[in-house]
PDB file of N, CA and C in Angstrom:
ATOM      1  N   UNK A   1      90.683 112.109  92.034  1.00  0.00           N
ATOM      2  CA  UNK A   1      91.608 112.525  93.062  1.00  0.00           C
ATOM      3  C   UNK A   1      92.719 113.347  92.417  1.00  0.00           C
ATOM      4  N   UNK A   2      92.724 114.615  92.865  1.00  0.00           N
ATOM      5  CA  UNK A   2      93.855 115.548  92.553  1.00  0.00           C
ATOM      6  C   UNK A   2      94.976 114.800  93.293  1.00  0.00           C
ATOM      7  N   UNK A   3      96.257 115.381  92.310  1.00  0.00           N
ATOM      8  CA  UNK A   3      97.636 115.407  92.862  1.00  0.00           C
ATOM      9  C   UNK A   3      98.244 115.881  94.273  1.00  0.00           C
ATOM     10  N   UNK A   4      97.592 116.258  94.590  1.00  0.00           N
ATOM     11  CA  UNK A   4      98.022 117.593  95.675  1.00  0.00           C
ATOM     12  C   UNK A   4      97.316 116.947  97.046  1.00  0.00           C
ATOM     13  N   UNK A   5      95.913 116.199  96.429  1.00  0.00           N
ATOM     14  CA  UNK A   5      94.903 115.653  97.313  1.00  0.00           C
ATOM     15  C   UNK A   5      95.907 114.103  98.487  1.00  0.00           C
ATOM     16  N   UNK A   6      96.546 113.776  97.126  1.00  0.00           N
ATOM     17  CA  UNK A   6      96.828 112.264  97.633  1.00  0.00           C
ATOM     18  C   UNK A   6      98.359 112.143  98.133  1.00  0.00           C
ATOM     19  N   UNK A   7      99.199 113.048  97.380  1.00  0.00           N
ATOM     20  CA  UNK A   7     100.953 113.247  97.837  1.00  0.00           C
ATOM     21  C   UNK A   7     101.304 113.946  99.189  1.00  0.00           C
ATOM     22  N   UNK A   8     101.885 113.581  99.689  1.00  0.00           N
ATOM     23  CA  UNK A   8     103.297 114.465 100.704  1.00  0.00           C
ATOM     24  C   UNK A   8     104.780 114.119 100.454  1.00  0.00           C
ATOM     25  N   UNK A   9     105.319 115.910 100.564  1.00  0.00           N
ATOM     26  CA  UNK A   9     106.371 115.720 100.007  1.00  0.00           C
ATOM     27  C   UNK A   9     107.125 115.182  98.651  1.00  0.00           C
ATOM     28  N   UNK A  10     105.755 114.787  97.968  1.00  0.00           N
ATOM     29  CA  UNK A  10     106.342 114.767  96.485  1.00  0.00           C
ATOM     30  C   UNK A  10     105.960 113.056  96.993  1.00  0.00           C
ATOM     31  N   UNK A  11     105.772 112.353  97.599  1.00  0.00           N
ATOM     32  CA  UNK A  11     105.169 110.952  97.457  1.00  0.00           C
ATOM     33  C   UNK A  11     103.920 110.985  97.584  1.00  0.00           C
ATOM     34  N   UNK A  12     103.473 109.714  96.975  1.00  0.00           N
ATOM     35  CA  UNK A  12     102.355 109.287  97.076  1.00  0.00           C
ATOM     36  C   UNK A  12     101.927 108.732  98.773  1.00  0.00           C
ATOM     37  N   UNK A  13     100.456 109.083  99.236  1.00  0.00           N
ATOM     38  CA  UNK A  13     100.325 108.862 100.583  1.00  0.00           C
ATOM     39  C   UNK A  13      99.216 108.022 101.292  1.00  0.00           C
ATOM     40  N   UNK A  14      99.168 106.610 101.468  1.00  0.00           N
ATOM     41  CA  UNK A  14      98.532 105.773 102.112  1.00  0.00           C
ATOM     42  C   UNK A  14      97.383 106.675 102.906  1.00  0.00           C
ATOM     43  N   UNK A  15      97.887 107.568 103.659  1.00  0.00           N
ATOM     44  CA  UNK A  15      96.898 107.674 104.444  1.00  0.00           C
ATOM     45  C   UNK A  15      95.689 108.881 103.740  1.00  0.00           C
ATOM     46  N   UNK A  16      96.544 109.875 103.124  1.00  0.00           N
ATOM     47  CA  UNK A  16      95.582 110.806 101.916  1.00  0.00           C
ATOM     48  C   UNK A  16      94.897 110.195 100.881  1.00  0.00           C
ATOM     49  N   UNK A  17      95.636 108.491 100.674  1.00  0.00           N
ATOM     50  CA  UNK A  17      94.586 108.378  99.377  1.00  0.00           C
ATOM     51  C   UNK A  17      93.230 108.032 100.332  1.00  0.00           C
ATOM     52  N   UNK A  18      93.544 106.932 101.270  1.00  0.00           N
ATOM     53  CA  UNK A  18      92.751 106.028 102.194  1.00  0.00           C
ATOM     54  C   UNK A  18      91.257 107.371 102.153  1.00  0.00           C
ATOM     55  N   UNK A  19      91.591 109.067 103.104  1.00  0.00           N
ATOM     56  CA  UNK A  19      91.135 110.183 103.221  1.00  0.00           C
ATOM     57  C   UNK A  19      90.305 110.374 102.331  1.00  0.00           C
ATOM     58  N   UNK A  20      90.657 110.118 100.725  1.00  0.00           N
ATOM     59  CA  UNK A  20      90.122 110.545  99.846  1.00  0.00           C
ATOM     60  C   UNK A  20      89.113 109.809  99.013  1.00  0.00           C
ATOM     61  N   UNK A  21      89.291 108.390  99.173  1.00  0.00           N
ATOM     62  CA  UNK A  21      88.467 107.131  99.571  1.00  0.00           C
ATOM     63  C   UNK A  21      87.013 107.374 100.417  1.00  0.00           C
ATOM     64  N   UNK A  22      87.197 107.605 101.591  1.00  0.00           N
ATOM     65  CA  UNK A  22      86.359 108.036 102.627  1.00  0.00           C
ATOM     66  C   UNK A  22      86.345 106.247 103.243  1.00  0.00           C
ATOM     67  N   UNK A  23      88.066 105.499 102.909  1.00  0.00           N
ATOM     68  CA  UNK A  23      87.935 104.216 103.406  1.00  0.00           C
ATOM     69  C   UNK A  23      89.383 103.994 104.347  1.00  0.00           C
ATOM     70  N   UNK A  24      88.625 103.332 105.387  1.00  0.00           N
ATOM     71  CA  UNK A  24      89.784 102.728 106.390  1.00  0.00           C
ATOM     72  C   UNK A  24      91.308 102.362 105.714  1.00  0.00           C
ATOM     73  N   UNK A  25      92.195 102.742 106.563  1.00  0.00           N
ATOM     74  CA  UNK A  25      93.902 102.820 105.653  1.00  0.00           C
ATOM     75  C   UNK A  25      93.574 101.142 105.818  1.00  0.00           C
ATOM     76  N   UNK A  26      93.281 100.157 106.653  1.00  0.00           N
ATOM     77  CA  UNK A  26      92.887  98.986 106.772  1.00  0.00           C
ATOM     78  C   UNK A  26      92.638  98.360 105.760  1.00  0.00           C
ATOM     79  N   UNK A  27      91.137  98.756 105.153  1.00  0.00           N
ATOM     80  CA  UNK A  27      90.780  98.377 103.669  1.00  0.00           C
ATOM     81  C   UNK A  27      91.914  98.492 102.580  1.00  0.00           C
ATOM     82  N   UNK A  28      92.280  99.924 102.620  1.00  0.00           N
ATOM     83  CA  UNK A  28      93.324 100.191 101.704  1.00  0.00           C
ATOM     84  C   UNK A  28      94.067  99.342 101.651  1.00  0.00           C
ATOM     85  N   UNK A  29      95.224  98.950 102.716  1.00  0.00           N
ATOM     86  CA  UNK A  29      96.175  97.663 102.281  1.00  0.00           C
ATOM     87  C   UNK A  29      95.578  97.141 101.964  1.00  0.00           C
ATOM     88  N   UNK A  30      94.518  96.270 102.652  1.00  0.00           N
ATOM     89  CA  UNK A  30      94.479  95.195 101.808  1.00  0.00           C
ATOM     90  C   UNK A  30      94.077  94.687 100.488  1.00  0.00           C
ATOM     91  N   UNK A  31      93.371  95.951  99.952  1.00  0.00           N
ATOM     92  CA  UNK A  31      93.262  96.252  98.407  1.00  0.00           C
ATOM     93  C   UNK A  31      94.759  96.317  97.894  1.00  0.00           C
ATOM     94  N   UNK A  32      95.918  96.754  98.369  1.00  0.00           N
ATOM     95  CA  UNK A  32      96.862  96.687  97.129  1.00  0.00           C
ATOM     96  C   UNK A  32      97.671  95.595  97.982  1.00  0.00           C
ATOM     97  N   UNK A  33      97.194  94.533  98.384  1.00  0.00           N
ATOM     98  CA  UNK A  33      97.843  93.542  98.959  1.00  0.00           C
ATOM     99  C   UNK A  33      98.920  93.777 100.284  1.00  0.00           C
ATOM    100  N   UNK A  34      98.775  95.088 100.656  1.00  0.00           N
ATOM    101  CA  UNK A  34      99.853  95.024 101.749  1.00  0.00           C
ATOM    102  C   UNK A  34      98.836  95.088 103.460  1.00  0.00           C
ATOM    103  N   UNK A  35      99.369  94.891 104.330  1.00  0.00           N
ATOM    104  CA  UNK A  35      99.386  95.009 106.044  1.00  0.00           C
ATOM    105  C   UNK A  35      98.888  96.506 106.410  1.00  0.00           C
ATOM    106  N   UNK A  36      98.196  96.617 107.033  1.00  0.00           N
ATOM    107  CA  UNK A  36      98.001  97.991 107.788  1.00  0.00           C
ATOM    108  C   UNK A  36      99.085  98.610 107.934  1.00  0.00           C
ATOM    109  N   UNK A  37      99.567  97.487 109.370  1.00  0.00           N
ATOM    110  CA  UNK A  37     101.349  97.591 109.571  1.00  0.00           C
ATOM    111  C   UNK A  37     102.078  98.334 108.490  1.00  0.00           C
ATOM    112  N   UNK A  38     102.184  98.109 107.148  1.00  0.00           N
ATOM    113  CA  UNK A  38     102.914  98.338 106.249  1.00  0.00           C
ATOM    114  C   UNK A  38     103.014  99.795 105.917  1.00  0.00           C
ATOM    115  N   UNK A  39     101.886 100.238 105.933  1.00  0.00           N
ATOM    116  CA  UNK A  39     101.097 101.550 104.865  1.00  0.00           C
ATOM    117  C   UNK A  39     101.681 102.484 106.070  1.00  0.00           C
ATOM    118  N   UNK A  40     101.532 101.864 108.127  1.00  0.00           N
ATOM    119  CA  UNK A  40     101.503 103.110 108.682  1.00  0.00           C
ATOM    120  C   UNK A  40     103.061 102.952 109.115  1.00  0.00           C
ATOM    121  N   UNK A  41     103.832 101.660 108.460  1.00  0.00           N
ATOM    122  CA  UNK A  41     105.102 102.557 108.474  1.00  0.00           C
ATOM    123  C   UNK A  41     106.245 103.545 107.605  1.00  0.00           C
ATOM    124  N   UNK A  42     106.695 104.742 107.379  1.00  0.00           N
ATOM    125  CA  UNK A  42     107.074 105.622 106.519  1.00  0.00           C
ATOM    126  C   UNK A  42     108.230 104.541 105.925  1.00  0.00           C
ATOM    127  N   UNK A  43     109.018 103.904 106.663  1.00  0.00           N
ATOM    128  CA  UNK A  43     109.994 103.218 106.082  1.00  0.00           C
ATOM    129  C   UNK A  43     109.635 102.594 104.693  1.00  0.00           C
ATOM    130  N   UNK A  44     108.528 101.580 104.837  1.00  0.00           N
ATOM    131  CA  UNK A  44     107.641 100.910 103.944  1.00  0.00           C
ATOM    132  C   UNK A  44     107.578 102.194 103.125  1.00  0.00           C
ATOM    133  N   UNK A  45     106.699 102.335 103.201  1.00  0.00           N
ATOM    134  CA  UNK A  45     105.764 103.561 102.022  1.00  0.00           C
ATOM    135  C   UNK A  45     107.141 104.464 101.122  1.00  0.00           C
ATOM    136  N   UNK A  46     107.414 104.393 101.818  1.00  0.00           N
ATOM    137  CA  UNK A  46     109.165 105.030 100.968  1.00  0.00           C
ATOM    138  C   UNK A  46     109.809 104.378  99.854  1.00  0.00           C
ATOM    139  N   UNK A  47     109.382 102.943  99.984  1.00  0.00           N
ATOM    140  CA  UNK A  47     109.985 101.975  99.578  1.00  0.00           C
ATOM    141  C   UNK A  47     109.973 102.115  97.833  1.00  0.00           C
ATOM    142  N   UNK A  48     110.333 101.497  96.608  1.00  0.00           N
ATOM    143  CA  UNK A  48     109.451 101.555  95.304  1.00  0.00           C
ATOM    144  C   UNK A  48     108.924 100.401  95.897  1.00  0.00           C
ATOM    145  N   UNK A  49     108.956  99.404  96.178  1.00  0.00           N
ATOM    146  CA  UNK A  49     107.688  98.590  96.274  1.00  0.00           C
ATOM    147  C   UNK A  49     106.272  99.339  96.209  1.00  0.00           C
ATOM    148  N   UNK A  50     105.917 100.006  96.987  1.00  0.00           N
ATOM    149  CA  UNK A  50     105.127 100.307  97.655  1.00  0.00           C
ATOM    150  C   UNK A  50     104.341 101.430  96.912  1.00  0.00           C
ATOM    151  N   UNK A  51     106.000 102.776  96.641  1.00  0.00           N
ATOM    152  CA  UNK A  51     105.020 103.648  95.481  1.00  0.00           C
ATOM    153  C   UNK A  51     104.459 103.178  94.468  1.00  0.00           C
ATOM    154  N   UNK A  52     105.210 101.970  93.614  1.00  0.00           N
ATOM    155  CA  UNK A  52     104.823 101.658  92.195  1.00  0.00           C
ATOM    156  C   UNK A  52     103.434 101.125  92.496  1.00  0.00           C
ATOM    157  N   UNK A  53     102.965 100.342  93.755  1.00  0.00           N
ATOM    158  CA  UNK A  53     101.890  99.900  93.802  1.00  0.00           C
ATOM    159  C   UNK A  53     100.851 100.910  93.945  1.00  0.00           C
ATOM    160  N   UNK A  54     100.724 101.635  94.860  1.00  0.00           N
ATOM    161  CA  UNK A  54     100.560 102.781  95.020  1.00  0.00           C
ATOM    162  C   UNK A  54     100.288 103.588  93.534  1.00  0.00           C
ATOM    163  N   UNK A  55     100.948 103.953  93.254  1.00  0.00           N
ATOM    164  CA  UNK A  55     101.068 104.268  91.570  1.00  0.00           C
ATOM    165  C   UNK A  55      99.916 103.652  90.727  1.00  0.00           C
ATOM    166  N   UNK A  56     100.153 102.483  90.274  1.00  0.00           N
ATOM    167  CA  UNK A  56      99.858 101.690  89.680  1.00  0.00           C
ATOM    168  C   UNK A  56      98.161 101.707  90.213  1.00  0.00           C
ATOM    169  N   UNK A  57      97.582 101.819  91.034  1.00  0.00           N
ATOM    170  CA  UNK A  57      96.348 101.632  91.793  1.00  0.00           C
ATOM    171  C   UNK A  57      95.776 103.066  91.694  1.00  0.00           C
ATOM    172  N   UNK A  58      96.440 104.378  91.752  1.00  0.00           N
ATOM    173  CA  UNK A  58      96.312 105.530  91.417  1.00  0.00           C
ATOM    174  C   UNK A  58      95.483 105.288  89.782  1.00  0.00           C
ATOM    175  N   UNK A  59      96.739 105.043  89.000  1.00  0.00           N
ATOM    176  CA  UNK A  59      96.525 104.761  87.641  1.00  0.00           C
ATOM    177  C   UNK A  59      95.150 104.285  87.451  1.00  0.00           C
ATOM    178  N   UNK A  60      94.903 103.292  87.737  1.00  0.00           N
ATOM    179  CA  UNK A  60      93.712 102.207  87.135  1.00  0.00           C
ATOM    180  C   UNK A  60      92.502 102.754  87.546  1.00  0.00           C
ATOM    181  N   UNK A  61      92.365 103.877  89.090  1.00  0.00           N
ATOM    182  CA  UNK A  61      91.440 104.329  89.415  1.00  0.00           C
ATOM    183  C   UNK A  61      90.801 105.797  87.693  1.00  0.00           C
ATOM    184  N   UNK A  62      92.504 106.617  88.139  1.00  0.00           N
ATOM    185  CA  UNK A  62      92.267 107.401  87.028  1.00  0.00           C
ATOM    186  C   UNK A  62      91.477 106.874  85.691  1.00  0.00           C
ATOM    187  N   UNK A  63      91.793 105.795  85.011  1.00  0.00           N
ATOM    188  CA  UNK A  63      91.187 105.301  84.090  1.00  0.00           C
ATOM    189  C   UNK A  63      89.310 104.905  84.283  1.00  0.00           C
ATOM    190  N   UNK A  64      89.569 104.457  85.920  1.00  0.00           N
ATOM    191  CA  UNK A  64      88.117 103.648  85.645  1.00  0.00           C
ATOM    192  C   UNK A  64      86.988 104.770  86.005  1.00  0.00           C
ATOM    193  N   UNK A  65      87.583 105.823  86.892  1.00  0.00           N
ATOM    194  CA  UNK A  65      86.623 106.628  87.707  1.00  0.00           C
ATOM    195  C   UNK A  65      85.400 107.076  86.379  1.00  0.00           C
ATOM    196  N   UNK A  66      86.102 107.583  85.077  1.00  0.00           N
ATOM    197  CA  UNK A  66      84.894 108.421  84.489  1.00  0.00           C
ATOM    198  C   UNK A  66      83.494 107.417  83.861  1.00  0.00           C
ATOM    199  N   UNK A  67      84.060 105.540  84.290  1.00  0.00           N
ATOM    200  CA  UNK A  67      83.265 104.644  83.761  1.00  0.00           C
ATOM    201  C   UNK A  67      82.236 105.078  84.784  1.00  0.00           C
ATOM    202  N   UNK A  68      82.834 104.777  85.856  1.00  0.00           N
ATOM    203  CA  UNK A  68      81.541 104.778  87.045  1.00  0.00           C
ATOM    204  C   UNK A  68      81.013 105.888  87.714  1.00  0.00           C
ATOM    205  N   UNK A  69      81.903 107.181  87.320  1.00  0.00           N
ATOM    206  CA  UNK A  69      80.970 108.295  87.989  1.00  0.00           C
ATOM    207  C   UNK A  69      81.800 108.680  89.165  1.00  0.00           C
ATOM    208  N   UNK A  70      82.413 108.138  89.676  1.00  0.00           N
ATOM    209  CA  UNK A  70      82.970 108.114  90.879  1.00  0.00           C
ATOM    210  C   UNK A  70      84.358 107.300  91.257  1.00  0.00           C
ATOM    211  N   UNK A  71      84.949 108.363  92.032  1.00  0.00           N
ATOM    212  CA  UNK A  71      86.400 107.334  92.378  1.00  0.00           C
ATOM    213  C   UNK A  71      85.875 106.117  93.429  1.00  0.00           C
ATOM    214  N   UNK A  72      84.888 106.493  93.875  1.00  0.00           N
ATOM    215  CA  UNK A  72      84.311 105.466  94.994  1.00  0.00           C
ATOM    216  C   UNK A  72      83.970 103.762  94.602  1.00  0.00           C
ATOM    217  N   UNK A  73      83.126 104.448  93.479  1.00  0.00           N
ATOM    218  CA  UNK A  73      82.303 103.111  92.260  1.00  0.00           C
ATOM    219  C   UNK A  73      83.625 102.491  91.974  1.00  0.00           C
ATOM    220  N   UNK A  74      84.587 103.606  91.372  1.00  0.00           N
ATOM    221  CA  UNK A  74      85.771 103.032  90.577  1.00  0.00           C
ATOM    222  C   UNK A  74      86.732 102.148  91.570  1.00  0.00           C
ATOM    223  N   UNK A  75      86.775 102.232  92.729  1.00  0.00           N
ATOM    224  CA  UNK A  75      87.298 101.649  93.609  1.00  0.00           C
ATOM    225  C   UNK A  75      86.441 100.043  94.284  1.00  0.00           C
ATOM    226  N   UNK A  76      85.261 100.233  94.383  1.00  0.00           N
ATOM    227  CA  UNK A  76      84.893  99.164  94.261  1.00  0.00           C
ATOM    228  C   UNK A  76      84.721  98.385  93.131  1.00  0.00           C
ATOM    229  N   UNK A  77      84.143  98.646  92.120  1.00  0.00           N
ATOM    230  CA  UNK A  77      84.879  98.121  91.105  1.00  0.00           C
ATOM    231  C   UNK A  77      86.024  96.974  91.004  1.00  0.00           C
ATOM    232  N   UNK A  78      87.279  97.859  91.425  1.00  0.00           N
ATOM    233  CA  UNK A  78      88.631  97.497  91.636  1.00  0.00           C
ATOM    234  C   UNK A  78      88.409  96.318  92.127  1.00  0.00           C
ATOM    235  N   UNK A  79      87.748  96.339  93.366  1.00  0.00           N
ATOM    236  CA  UNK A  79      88.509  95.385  94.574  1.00  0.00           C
ATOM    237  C   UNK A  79      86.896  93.410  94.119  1.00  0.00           C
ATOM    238  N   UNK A  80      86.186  93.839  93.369  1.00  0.00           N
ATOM    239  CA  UNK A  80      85.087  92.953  93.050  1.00  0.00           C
ATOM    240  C   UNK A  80      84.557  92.600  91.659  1.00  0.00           C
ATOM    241  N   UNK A  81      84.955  93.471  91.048  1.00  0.00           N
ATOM    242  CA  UNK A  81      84.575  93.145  89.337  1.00  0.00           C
ATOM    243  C   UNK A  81      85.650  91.795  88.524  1.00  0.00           C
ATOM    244  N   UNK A  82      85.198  90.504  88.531  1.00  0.00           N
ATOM    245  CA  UNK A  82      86.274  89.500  87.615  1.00  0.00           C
ATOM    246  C   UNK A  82      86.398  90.427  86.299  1.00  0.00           C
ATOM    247  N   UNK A  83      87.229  90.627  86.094  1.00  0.00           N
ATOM    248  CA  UNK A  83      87.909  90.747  84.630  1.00  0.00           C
ATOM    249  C   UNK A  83      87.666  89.504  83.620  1.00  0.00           C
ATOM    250  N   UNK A  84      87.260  89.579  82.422  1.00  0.00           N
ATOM    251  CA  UNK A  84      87.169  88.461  81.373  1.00  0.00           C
ATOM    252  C   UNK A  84      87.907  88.765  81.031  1.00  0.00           C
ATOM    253  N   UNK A  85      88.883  87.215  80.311  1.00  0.00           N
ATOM    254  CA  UNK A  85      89.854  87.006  79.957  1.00  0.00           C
ATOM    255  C   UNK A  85      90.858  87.171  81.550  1.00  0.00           C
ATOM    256  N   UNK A  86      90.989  87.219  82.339  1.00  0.00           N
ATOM    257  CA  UNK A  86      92.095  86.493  83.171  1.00  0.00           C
ATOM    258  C   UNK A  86      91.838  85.627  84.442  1.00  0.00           C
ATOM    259  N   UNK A  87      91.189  84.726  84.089  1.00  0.00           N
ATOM    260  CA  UNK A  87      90.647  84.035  84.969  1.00  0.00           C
ATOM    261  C   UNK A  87      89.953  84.404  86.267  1.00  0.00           C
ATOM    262  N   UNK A  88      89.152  85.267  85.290  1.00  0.00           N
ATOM    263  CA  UNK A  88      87.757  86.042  86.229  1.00  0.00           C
ATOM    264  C   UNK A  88      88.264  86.020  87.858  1.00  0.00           C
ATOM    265  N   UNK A  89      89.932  87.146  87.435  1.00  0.00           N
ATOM    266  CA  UNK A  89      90.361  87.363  88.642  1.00  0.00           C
ATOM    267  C   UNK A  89      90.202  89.184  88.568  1.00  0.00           C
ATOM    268  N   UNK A  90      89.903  89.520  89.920  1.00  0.00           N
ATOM    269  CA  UNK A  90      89.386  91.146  90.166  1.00  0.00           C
ATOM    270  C   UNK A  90      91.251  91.931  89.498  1.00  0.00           C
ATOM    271  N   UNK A  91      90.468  93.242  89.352  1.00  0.00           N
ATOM    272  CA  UNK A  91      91.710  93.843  89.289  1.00  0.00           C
ATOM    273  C   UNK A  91      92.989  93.964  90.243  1.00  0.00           C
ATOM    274  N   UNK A  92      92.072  94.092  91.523  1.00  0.00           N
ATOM    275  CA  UNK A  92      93.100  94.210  92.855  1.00  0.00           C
ATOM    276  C   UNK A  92      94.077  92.833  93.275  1.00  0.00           C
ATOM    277  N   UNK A  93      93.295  91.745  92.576  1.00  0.00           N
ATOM    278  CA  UNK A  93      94.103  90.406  92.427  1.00  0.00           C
ATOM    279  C   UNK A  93      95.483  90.458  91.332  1.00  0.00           C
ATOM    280  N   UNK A  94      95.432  90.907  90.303  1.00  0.00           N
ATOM    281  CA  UNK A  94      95.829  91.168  89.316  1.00  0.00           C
ATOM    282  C   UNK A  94      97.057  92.202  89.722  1.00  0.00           C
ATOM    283  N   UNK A  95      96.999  93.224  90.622  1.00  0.00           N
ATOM    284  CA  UNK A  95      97.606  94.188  91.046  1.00  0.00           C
ATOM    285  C   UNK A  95      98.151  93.395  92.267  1.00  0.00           C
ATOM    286  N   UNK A  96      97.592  92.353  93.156  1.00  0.00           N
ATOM    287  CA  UNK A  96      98.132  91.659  94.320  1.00  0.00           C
ATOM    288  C   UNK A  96      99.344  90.736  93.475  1.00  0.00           C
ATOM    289  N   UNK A  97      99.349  90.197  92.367  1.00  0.00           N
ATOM    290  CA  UNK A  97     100.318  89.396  91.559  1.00  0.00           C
ATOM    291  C   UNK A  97     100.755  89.994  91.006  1.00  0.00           C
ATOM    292  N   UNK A  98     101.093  91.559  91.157  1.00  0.00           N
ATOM    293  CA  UNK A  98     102.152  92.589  90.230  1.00  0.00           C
ATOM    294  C   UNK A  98     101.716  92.757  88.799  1.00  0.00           C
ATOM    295  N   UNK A  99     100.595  92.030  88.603  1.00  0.00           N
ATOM    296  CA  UNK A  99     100.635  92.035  87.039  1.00  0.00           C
ATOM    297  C   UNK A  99      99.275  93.555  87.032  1.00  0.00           C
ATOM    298  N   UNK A 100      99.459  94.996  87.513  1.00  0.00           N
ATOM    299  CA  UNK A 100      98.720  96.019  86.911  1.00  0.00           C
ATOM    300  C   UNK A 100      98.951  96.275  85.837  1.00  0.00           C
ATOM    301  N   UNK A 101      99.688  95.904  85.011  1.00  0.00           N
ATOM    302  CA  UNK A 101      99.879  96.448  83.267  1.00  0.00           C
ATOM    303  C   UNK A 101      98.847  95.622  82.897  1.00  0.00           C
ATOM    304  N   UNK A 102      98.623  94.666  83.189  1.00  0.00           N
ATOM    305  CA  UNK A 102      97.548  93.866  82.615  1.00  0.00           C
ATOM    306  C   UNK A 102      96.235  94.659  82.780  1.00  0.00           C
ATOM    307  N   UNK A 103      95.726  94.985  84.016  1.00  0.00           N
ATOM    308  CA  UNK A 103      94.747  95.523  84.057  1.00  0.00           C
ATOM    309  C   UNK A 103      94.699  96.965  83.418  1.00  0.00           C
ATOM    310  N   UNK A 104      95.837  97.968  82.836  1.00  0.00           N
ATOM    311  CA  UNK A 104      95.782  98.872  82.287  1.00  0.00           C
ATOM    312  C   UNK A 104      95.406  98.763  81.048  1.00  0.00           C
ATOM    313  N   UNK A 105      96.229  97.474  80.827  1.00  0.00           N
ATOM    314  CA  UNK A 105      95.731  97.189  79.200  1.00  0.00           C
ATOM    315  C   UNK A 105      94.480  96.587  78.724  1.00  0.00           C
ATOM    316  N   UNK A 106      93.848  96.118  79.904  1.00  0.00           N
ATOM    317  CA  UNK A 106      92.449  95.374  79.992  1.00  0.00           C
ATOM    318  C   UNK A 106      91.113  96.921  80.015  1.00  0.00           C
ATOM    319  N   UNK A 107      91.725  97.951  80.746  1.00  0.00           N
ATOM    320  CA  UNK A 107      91.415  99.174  80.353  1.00  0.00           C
ATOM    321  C   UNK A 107      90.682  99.582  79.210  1.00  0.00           C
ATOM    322  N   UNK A 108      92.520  99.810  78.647  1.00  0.00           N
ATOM    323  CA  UNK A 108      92.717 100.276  77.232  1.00  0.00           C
ATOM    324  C   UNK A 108      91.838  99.762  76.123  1.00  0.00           C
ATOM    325  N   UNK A 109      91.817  98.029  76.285  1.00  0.00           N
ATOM    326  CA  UNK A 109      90.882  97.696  75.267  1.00  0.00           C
ATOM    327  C   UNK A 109      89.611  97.474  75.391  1.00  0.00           C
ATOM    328  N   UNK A 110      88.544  98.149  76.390  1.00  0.00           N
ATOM    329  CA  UNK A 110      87.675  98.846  76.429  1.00  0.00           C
ATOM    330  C   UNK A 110      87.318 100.105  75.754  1.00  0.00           C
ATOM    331  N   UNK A 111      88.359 100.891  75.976  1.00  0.00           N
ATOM    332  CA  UNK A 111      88.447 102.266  75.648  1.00  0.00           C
ATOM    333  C   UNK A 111      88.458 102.014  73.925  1.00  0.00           C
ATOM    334  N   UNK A 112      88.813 100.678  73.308  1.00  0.00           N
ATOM    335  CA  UNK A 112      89.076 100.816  72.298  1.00  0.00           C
ATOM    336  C   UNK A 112      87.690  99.973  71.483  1.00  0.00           C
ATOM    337  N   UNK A 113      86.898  99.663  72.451  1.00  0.00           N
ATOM    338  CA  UNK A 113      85.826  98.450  71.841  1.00  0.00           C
ATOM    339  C   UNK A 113      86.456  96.870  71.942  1.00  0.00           C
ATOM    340  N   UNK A 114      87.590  96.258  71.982  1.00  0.00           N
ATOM    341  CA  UNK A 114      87.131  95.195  71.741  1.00  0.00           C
ATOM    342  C   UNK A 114      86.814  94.501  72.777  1.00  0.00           C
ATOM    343  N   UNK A 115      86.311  94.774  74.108  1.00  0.00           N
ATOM    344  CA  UNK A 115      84.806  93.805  74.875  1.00  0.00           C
ATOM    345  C   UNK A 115      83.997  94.730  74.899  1.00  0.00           C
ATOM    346  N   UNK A 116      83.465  95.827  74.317  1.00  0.00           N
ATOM    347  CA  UNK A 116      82.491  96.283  73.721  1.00  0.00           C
ATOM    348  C   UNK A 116      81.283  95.076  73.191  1.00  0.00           C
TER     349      UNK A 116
END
């Protein structure tokens, strides 16, 4: 997903990423833990709550997409793959408890071999 694909106005956008997905803004919350409600109000989405998550879910896709071929794969992925080592909880769980650095760094040490 290009930059240009997923922002308005210089934010990040619930309903362009959802677009770019080819998945219900529906699904979307509830992959980064928020309400439909939430995503389709601008107040919300304005919020940093919301970008960093937003952000942060951007991020992890960027990383995982070139594993699977696809931002699609990489997105399911996201929302169903247990992670070893954190109590074979999914990434989107991990990102629902604020803790996405974890999953960046759970990334990283792929990228580096050690669960190679």
């Amino acid at each position: 997903m290009q930059s240009e694909e997923i922002t308005e106005n210089g934010l990040l956008s619930p309903h362009k990423i959802a677009e770019a997905l080819g998945t219900p803004l529906e699904e979307l919350a509830w992959a980064l833990g928020f309400s439909e409600e939430d995503l389709k109000r601008s107040s919300f989405v304005l919020t940093d709550k919301a970008q960093n998550r937003l952000s942060n879910f951007i991020d992890i896709l960027a990383i995982a997409t070139p594993r699977f071929g696809s931002a699609l794969l990489a997105y399911a992925w996201y929302r169903s793959e247990p992670l070893s080592g954190y109590a074979d909880l999914t990434a989107m769980h991990l990102v629902w408890e604020g803790n996405a650095k974890q999953v960046l760094e759970y990334l990283e040490a792929i990228d580096s071999g050690v669960f190679a």
